[in-house]
Protein backbone atom coordinates (compact mmCIF):
# COMPACT_ATOMS: atom_id res chain seq x y z
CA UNK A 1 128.19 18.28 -57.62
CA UNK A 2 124.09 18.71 -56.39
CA UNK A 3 123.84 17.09 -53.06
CA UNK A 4 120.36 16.74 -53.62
CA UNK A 5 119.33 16.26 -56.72
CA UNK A 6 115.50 14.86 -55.52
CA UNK A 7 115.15 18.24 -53.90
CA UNK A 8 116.08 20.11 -57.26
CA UNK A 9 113.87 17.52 -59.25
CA UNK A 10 110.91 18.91 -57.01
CA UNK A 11 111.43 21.71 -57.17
CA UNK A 12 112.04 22.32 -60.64
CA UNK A 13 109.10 20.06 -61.39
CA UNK A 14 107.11 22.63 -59.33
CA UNK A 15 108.41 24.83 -61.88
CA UNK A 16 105.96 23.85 -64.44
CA UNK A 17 103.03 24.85 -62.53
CA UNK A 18 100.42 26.62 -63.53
CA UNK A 19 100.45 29.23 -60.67
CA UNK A 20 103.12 31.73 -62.00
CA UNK A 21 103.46 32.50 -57.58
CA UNK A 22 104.00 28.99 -57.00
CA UNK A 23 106.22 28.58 -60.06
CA UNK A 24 108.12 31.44 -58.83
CA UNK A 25 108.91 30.66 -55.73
CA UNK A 26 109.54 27.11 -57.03
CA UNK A 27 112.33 29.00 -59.37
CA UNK A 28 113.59 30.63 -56.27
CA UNK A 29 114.23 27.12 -54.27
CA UNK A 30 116.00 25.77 -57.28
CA UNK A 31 118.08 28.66 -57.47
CA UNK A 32 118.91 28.61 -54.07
CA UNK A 33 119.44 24.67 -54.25
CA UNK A 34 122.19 25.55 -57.05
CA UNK A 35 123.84 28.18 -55.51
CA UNK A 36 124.40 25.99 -52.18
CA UNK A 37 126.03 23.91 -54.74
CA UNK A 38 127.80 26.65 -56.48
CA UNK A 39 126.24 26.50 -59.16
CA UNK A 40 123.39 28.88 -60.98
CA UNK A 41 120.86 28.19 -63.86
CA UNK A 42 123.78 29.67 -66.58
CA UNK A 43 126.38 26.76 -65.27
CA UNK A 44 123.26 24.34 -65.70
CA UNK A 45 122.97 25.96 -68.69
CA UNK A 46 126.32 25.34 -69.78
CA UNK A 47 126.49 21.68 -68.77
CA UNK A 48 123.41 20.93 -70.83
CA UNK A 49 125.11 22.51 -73.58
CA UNK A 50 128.80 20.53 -72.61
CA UNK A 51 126.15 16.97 -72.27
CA UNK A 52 124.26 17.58 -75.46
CA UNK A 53 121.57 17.50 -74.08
CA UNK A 54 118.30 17.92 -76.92
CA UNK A 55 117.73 21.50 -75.97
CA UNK A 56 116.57 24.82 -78.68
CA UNK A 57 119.17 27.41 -78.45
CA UNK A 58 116.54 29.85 -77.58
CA UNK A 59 115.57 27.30 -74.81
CA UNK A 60 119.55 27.02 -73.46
CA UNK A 61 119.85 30.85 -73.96
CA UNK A 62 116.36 31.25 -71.79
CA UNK A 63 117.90 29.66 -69.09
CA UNK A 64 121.13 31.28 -68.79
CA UNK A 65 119.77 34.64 -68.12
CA UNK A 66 117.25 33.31 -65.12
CA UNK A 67 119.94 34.05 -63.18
CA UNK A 68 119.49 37.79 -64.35
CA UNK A 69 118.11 40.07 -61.06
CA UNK A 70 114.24 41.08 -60.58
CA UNK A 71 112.56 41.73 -63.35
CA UNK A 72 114.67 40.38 -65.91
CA UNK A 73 115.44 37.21 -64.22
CA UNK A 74 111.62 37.01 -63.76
CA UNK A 75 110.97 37.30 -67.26
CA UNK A 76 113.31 35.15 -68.56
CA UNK A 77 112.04 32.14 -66.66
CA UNK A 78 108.96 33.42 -68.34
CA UNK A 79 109.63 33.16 -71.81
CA UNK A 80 111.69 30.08 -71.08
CA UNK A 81 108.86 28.16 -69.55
CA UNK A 82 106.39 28.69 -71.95
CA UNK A 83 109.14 28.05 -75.21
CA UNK A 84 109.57 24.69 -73.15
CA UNK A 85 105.58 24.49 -73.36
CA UNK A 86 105.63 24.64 -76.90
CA UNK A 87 108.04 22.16 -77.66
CA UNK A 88 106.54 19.58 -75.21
CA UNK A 89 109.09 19.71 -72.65
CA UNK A 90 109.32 20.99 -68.95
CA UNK A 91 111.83 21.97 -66.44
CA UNK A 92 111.50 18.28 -64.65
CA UNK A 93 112.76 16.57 -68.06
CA UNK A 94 115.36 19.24 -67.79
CA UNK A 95 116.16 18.12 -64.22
CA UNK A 96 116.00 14.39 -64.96
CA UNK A 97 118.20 14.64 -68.11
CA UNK A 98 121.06 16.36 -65.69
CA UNK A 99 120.22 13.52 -63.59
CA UNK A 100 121.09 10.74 -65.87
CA UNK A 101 124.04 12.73 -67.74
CA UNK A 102 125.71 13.26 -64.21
CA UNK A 103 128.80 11.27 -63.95
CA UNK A 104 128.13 8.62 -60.47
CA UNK A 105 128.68 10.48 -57.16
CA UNK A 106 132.37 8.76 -55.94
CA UNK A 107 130.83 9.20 -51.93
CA UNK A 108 127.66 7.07 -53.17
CA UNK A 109 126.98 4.26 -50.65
CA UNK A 110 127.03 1.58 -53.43
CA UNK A 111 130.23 2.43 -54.44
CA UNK A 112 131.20 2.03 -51.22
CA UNK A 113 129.45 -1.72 -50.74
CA UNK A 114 131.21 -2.87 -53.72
CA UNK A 115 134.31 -1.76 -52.79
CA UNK A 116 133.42 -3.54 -49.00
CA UNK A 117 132.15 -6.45 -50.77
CA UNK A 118 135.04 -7.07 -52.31
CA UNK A 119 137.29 -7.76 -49.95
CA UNK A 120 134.87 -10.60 -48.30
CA UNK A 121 136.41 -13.82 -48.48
CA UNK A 122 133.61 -15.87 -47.37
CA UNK A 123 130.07 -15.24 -47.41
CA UNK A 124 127.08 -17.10 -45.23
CA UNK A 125 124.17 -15.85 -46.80
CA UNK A 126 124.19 -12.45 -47.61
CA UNK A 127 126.59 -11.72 -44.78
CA UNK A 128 129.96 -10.92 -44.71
CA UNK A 129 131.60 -13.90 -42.25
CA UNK A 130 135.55 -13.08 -43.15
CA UNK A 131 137.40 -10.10 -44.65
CA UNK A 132 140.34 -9.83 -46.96
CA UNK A 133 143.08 -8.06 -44.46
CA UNK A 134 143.59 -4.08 -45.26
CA UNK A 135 144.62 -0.84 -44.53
CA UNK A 136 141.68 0.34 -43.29
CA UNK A 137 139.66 -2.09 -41.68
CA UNK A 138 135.57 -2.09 -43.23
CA UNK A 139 132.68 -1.49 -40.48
CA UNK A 140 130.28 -3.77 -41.71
């Protein structure tokens, strides 16, 4: 889904600055960071709203129309930022919330280990001395 969620994190972290320069160009990175994953801040929108996440309405409804051109767009992060103020919450918690509500990436390289690891027959240490015969045979 987000290749790089750390990058997002930052950025939407630098978000909440006080600078409204830096915490609009901040807004443009993340919005570039989503659209290289096709996504936008109305699809993040909607998947807070699809994971339940503890979001206001007015919040949720702020954030869908970031994604609105100049002005409005501008705006909107705005009023969304500072409602998020109010209520003691910030566009990192946001980010980390998507984070954790994200179902595991299948191409993760732990997935991958465990599925490696078990097809090892016999271990010496922590090393891998004798594999299980397969299809495909494992690199490591």
């Amino acid at each position: 889904m987000i290749d790089d969620m750390a990058l997002l994190k930052q950025a939407m972290e630098q978000m909440d600055a006080e600078d409204a320069t830096a915490a609009q160009a901040a807004k443009d990175r993340a919005a570039q960071i989503l659209s290289d994953a096709k996504l936008s801040f109305s699809k993040m929108a909607e998947l807070i709203e699809q994971r339940q996440l503890l979001l206001r309405p007015r919040i949720v409804a702020g954030i869908k129309r970031m994604d609105q051109p100049g002005m409005l767009g501008d705006a909107a992060f705005r009023d969304t930022g500072s409602a998020l103020r109010r209520e003691g919450q910030s566009f990192r918690q946001i980010a980390e919330a998507i984070e954790l509500a994200l179902p595991p990436d299948p191409r993760s390289d732990t997935r991958i280990w465990r599925r490696r690891a078990s097809r090892c027959t016999k271990w010496r240490g922590s090393r891998c001395t004798k594999w299980r015969a397969s299809r495909v045979r494992p690199r490591g």
